[in-house]
Protein backbone atom coordinates (compact mmCIF):
# COMPACT_ATOMS: atom_id res chain seq x y z
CA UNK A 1 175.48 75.64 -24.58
CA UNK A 2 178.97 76.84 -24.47
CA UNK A 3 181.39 76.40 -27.75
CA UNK A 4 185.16 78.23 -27.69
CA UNK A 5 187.38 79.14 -30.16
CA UNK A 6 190.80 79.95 -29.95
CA UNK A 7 193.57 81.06 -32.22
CA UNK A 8 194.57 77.21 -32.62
CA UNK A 9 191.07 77.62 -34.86
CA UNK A 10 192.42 80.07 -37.13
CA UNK A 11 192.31 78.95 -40.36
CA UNK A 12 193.22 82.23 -42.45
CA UNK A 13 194.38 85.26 -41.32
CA UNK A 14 195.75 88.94 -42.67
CA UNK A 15 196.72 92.52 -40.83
CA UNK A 16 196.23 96.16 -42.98
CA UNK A 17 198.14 98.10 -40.47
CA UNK A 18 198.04 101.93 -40.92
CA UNK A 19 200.85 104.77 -40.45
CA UNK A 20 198.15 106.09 -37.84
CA UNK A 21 198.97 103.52 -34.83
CA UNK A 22 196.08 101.28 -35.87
CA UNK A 23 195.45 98.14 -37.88
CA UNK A 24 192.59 96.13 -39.26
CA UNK A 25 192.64 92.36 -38.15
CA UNK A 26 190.44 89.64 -40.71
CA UNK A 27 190.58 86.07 -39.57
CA UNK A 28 188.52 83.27 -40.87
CA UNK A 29 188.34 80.68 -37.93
CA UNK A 30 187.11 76.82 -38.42
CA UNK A 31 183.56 76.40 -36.04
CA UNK A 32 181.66 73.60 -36.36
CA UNK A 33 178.84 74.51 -34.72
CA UNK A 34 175.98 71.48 -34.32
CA UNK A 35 172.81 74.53 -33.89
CA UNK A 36 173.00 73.54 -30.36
CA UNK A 37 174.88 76.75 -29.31
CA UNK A 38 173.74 79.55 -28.06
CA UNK A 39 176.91 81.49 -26.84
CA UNK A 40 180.43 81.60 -28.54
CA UNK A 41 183.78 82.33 -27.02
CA UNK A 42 185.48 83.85 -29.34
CA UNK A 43 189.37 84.12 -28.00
CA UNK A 44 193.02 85.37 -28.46
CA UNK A 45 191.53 89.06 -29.97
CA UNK A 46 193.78 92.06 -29.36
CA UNK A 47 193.83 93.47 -26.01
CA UNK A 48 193.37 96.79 -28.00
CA UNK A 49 190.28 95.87 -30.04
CA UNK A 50 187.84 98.77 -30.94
CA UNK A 51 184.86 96.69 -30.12
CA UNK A 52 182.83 99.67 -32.13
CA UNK A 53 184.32 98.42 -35.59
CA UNK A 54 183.33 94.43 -35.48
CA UNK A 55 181.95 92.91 -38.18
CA UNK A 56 180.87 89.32 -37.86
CA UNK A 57 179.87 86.97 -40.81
CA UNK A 58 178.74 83.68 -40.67
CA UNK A 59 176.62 83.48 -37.90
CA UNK A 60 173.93 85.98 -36.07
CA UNK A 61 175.38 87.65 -33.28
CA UNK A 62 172.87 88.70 -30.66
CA UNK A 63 174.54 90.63 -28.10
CA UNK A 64 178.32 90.76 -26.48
CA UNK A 65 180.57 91.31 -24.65
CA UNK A 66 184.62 91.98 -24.61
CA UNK A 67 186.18 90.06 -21.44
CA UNK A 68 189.21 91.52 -20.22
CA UNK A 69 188.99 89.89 -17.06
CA UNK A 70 192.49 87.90 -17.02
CA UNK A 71 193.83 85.38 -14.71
CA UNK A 72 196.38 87.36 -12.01
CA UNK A 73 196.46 86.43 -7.97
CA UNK A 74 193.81 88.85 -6.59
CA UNK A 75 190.85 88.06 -9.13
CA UNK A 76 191.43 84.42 -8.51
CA UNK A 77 191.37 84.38 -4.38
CA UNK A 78 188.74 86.98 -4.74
CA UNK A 79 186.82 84.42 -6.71
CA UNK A 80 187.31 81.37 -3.85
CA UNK A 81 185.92 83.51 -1.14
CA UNK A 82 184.09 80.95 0.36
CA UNK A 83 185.27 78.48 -1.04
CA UNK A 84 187.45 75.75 0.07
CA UNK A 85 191.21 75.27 -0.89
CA UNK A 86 194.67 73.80 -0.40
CA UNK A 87 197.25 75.19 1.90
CA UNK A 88 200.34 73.49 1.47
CA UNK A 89 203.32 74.05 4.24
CA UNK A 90 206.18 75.18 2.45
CA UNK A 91 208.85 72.65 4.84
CA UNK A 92 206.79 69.83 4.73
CA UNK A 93 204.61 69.79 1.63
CA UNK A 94 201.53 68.58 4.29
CA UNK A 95 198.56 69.54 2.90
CA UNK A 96 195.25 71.08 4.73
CA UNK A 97 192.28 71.64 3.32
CA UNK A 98 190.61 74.97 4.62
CA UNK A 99 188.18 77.67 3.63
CA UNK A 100 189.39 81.09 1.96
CA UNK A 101 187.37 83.96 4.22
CA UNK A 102 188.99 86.74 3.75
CA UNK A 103 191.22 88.71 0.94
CA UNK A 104 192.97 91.49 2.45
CA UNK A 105 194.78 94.43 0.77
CA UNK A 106 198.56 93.52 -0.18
CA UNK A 107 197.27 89.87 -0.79
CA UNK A 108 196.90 89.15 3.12
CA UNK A 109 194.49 86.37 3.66
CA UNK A 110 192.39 84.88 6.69
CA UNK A 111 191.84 80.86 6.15
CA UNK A 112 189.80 78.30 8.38
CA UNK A 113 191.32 74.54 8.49
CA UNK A 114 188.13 72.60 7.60
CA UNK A 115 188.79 70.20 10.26
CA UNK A 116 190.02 71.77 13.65
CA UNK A 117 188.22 74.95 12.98
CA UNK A 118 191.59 76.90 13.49
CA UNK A 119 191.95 80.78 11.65
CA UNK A 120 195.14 81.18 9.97
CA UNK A 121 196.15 84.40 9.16
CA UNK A 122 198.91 85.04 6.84
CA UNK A 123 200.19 81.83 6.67
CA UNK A 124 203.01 81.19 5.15
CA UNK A 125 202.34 78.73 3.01
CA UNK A 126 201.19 78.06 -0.34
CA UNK A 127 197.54 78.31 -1.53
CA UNK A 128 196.45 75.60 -4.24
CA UNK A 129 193.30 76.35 -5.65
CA UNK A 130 191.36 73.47 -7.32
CA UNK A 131 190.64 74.94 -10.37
CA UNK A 132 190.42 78.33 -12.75
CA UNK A 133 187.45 79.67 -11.50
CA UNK A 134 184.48 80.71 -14.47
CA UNK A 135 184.62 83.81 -15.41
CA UNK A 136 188.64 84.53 -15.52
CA UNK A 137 190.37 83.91 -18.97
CA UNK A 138 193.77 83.39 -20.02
CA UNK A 139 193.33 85.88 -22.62
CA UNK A 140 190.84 88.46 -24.25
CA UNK A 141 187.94 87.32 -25.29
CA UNK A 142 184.60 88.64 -27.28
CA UNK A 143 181.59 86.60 -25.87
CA UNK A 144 178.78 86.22 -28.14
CA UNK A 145 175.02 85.22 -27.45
CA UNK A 146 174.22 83.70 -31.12
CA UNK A 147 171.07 82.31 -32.59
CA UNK A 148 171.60 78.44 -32.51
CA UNK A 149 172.79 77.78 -36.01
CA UNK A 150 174.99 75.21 -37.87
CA UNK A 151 178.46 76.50 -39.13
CA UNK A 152 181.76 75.70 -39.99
CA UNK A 153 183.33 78.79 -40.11
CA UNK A 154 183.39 82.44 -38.86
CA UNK A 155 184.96 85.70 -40.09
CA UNK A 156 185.33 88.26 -38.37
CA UNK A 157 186.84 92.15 -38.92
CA UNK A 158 188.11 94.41 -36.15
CA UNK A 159 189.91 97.50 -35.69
CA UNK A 160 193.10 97.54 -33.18
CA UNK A 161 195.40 99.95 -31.57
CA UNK A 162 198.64 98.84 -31.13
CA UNK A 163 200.20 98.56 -34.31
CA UNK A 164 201.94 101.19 -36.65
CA UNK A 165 204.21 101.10 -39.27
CA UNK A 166 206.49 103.44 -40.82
CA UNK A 167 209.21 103.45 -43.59
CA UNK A 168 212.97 103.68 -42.96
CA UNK A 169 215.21 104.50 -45.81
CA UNK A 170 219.53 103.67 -46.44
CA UNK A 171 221.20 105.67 -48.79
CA UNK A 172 224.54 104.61 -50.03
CA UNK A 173 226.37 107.88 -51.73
CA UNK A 174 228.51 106.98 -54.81
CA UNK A 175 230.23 108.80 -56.94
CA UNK A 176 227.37 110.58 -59.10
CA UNK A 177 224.94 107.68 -58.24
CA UNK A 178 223.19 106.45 -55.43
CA UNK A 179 221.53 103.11 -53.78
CA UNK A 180 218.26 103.27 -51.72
CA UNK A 181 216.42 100.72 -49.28
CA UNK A 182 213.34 101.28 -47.94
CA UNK A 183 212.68 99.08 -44.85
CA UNK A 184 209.05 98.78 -43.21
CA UNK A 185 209.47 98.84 -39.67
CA UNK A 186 206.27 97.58 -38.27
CA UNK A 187 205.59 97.26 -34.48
CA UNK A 188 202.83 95.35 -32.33
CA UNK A 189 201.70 96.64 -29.18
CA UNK A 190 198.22 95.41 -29.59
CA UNK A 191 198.62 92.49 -26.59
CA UNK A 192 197.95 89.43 -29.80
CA UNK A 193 199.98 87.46 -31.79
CA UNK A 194 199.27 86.92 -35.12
CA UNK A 195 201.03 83.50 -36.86
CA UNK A 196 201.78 83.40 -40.26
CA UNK A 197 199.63 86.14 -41.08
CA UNK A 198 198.99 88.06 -44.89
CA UNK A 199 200.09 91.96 -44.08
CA UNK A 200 199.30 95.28 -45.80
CA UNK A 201 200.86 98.20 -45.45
CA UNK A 202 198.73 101.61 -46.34
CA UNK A 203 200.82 104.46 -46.36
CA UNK A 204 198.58 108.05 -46.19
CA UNK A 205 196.57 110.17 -43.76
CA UNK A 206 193.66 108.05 -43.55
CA UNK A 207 191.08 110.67 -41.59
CA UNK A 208 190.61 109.13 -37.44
CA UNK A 209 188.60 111.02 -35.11
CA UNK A 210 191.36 111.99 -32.27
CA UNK A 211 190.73 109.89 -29.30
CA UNK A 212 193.81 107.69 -28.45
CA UNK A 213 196.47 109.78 -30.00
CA UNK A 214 199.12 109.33 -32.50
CA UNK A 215 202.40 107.47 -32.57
CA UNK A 216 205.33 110.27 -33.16
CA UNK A 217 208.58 108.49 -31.67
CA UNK A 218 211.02 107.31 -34.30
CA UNK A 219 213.15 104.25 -33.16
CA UNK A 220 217.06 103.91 -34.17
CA UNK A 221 217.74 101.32 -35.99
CA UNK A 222 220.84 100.14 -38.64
CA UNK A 223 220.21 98.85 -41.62
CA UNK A 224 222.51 97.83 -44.46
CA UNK A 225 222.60 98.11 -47.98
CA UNK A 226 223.77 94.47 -49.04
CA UNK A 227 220.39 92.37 -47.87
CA UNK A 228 218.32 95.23 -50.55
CA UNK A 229 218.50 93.03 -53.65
CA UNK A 230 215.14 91.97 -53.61
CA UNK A 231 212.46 93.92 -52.43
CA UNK A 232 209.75 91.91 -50.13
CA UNK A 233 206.41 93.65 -50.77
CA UNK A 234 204.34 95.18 -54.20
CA UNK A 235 203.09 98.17 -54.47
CA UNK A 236 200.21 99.59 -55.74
CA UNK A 237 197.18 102.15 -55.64
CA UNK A 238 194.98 101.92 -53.23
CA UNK A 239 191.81 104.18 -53.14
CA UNK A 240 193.71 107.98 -52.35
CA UNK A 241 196.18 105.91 -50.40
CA UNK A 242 199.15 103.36 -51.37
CA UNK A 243 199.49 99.84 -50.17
CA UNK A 244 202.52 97.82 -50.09
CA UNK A 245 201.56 94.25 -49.52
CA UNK A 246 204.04 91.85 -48.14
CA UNK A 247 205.10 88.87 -50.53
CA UNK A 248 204.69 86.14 -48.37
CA UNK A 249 202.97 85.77 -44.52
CA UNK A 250 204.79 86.52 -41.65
CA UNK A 251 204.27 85.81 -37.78
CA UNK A 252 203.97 88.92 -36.22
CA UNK A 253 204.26 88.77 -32.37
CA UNK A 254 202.75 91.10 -29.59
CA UNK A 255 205.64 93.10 -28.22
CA UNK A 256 207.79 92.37 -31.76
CA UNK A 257 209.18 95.07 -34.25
CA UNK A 258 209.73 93.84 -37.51
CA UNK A 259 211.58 95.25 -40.61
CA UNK A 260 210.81 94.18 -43.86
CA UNK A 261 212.77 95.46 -46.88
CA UNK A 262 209.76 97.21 -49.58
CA UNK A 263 212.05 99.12 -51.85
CA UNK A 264 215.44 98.85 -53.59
CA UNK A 265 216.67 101.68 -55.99
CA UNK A 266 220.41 101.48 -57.90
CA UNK A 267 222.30 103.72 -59.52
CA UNK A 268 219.92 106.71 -58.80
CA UNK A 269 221.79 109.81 -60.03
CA UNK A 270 221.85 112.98 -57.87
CA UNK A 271 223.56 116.08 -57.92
CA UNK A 272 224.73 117.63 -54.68
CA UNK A 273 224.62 121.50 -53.94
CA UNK A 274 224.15 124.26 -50.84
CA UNK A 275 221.59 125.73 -49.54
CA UNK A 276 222.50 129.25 -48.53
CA UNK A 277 219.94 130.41 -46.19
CA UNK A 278 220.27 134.61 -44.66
CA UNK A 279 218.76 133.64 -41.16
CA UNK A 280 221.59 130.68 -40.56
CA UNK A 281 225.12 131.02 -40.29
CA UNK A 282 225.86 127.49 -41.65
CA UNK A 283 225.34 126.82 -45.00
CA UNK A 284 222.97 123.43 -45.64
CA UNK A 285 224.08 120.40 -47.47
CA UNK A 286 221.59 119.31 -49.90
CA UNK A 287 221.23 115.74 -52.00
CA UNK A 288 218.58 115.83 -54.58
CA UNK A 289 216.99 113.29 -56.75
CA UNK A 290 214.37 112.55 -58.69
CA UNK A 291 211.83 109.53 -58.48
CA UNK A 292 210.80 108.55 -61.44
CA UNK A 293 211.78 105.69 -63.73
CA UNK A 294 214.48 107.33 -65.70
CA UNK A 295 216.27 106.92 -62.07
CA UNK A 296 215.74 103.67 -61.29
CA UNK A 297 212.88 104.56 -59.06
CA UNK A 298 209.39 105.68 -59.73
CA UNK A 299 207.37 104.50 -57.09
CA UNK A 300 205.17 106.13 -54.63
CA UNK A 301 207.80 106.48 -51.07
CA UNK A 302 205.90 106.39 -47.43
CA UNK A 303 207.11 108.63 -45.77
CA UNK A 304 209.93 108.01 -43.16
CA UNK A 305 213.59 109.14 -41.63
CA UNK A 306 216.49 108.20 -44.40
CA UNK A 307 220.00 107.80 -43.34
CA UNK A 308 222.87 108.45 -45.73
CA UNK A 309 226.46 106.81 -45.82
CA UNK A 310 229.18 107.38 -48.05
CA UNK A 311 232.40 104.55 -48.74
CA UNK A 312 235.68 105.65 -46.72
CA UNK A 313 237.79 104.59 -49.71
CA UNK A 314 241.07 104.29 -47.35
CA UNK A 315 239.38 101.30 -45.33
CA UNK A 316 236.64 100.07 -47.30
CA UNK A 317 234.04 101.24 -44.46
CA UNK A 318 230.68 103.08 -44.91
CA UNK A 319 230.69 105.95 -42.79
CA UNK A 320 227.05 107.81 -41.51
CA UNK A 321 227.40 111.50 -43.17
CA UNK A 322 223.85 112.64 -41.67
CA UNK A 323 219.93 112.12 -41.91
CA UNK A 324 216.94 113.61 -43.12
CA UNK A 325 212.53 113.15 -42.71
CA UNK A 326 210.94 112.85 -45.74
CA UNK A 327 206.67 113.29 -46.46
CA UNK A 328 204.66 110.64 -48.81
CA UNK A 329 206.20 111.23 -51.88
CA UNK A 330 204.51 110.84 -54.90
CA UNK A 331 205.90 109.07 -58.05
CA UNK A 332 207.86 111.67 -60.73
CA UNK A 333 208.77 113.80 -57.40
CA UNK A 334 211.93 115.19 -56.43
CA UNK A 335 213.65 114.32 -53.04
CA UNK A 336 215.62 117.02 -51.35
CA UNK A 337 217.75 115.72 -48.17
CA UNK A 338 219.53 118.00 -45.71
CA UNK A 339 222.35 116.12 -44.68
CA UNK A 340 223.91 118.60 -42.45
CA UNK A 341 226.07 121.76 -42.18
CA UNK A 342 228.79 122.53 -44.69
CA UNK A 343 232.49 122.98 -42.75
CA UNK A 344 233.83 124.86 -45.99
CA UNK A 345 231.70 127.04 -47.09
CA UNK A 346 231.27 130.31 -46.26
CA UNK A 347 229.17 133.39 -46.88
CA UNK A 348 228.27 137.45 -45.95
CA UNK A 349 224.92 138.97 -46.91
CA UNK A 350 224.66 142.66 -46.82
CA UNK A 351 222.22 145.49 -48.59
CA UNK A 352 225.11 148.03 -49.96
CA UNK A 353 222.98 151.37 -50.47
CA UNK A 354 219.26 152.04 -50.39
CA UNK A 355 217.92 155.06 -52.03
CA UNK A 356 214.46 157.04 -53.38
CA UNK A 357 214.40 158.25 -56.80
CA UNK A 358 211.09 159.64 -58.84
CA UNK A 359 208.75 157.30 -56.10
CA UNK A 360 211.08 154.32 -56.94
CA UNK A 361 212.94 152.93 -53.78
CA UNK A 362 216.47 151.31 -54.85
CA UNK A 363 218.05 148.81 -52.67
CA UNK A 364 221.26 147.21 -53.32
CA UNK A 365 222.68 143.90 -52.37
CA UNK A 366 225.57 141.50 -52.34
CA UNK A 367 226.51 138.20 -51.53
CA UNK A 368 230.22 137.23 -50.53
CA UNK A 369 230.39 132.84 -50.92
CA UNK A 370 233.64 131.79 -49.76
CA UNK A 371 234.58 127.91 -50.90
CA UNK A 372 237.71 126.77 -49.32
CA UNK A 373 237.15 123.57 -50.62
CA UNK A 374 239.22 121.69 -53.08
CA UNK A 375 236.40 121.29 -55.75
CA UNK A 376 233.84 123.47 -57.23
CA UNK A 377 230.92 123.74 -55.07
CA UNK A 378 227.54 124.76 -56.49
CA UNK A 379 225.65 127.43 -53.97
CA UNK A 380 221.95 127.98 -54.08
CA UNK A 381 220.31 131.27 -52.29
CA UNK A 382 216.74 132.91 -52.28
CA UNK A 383 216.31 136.58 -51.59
CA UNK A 384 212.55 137.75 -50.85
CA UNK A 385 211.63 141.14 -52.58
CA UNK A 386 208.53 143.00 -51.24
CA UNK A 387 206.18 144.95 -53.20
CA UNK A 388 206.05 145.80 -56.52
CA UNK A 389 209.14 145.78 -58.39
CA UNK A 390 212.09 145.34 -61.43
CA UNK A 391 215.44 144.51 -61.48
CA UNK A 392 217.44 146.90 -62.34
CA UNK A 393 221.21 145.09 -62.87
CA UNK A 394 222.71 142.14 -61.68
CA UNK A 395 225.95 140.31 -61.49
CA UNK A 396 224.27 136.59 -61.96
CA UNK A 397 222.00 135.29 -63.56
CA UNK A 398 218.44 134.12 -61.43
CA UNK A 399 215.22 132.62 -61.70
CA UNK A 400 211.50 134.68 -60.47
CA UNK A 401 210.32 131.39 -58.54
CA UNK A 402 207.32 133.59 -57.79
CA UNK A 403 205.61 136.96 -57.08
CA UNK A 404 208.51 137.81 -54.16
CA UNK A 405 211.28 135.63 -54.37
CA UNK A 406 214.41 134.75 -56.89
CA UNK A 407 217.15 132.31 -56.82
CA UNK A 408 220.73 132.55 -57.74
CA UNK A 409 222.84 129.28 -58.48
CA UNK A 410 226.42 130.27 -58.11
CA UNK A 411 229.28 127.98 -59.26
CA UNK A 412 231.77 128.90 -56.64
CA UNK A 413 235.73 127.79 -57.92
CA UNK A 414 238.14 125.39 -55.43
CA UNK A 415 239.34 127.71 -52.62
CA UNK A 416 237.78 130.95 -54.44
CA UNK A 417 235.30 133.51 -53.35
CA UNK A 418 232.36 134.70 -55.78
CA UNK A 419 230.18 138.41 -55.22
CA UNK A 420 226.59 137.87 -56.22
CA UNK A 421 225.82 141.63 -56.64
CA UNK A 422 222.01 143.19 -57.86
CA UNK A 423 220.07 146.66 -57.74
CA UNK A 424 216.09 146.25 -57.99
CA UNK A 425 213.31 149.11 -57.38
CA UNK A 426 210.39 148.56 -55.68
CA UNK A 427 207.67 151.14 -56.83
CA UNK A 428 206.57 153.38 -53.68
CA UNK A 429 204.22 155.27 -56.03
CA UNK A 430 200.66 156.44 -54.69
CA UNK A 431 198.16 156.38 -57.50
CA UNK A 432 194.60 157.69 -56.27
CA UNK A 433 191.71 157.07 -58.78
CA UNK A 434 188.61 158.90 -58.89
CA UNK A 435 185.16 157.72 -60.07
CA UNK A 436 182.06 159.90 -60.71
């Protein structure tokens, strides 16, 4: 005995969908089963299911299978081969019953009227069939042979390809403050929909064996600042992950992207310098600040593209200034953004003299920074140092950030030029040791 459930049987029902282009599906459904039973139809799964991660509870699952077989217009005349059916003329709805003989490629077919005997072929007229044939569903099902039990509920647990999820931030640039929004955007390609379903978001690497692939494309999408008051998900720990759960169920339909605001930040303060960088003629743009709870922040950020705006005081209107990618970000972390080139500032990098004294090689540098803006601009650059060595003099002030590199920050005046200049020796010494 046959008993099948549908989605219409779904009595609870929750997504954990991963940045990975997978989710987890858990749905309790309402059964009812009298022990007469002995397979279940168990409907309206994703079309993407990895039948390799189902867990069943509440009954004793024997064997099955997953049927894909759906209803389209060659698996349902392939099915009536045989079989008798309706032809109906097109002009003058008369109706004929004959029997379906032949399928051919292209959806050709070869009919027999079942009273004069007479072949049709490729009539042009329309084929009623008398029913949906066994075997074809309307949509993908797991078929279960169960031992014949009583029950009034199953739950089952499956893996699915077709979702993903990934964060999507809106920065609003003040004056020496900023606002953040972080928006989930969470898509469903998994051929289900799920109604009014409880959804977690994990944000992490969680470790897949590569076999379908990953989702890389990044959609386009504007956001605004004004709908951020009130953040729709919590967030907390989650094993080595984090999980940002959704505050109330959603519907989430196959073919749908969703975004759901999961972070709000005010009057974040950042400081804005340049990046000067030797190997690029254009000197980065650079917004930092820090996520912790001093800030207004403090929360674990998924990683995801951010897009920045800044008010156009003349008209009122926000106006994009660039974009950046950010990686999971842990709580107490800074955030560096590049949000593009700089138009007005300016540099030249070039070693001055190089010289060998007592095994010592000397090598001097300096750095022209040209600011032909109308406000002090505060420059950043690294210089990399190979070998062993000491600075001997410099103009500026700098910081050893580690065995081979130092950093200058340079406060460059309105429409002024600043020379970074330094000598360092780099020990070119040969010391051979002997041991008896």
């Amino acid at each position: 005995m046959e008993k099948i459930c549908t989605s219409a049987d779904t009595k609870e029902i929750s997504l954990t969908i991963y940045n990975g282009g997978f989710g987890a599906v858990k749905e309790v459904r309402k059964l009812y089963l009298t022990g007469e039973e002995t397979e279940l139809v168990f409907a309206d799964v994703a079309q993407c299911i990895e039948t390799d991660s189902l867990l069943v509870e509440g009954i004793n699952v024997l064997e099955f299978n997953y049927d894909y077989d759906l209803v389209d217009r060659d698996k349902l005349l392939q099915k009536y081969i045989d079989k008798e059916i309706w032809l109906v003329d097109r002009k003058t709805w008369e109706k004929k019953r004959c029997r379906l003989l032949s399928v051919e490629s292209g959806g050709k077919c070869v009919l027999e009227d079942a009273t004069t005997k007479e072949i049709y072929i490729d009539a042009q007229a329309e084929m009623v069939l008398p029913s949906l044939p066994s075997g074809l569903l309307v949509n993908p099902a797991l078929v279960w042979k169960i031992v014949p039990c009583k029950a009034e509920t199953v739950k089952v647990s499956y893996l699915s390809r077709g979702f993903k999820w990934m964060a999507n931030y809106v920065v609003e640039l003040l004056e020496n403050t900023l606002n953040i929004t972080g928006w989930a955007e969470i898509e469903n390609k998994s051929g289900a929909t799920f109604e009014n379903a409880r959804i977690k978001l994990i944000a992490g690497d969680v470790n897949r064996i590569s076999r379908y692939g990953r989702y890389g494309e990044l959609r386009e999408y504007l956001y605004t600042t004004a709908e951020a008051s009130e953040p729709m998900a919590e967030e907390k720990s989650f094993f080595d992950y984090h999980m940002y759960t959704l505050l109330r169920p959603t519907t989430l339909k196959n073919n749908q992207t969703k975004q759901i605001n999961i972070i709000s930040g005010s009057d974040v303060p950042y400081r804005k310098y340049y990046q000067l960088n030797v190997y690029d003629e254009k000197v980065d743009i650079i917004v930092e600040f820090e996520n912790n709870k001093d800030s207004g922040l403090g929360i674990p950020l998924p990683g995801g593209k951010v897009k920045l705006y800044k008010l156009d005081e003349d008209d009122g209107s926000l106006e994009f200034i660039g974009e950046d990618l950010i990686e999971h970000t842990p709580k107490d972390e800074k955030i560096k953004l590049v949000t593009g080139k700089a138009f007005d500032i300016a540099f030249q990098y070039k070693e001055i003299d190089e010289k060998r004294i007592n095994g010592y090689v000397h090598y001097q540098y300096e750095y022209v920074i040209k600011n032909h803006k109308e406000e002090q601009a505060e420059v950043h650059f690294e210089h990399r140092i190979r070998g062993i060595w000491e600075m001997v003099s410099s103009s500026h002030d700098y910081v050893k950030k580690s065995s081979d590199t130092i950093e200058f920050v340079v406060d460059v005046p309105a429409d002024s030029e600043v020379k970074v200049s330094f000598e360092y020796r780099v020990d070119k010494r040969i010391e051979i040791s002997w041991k008896k």
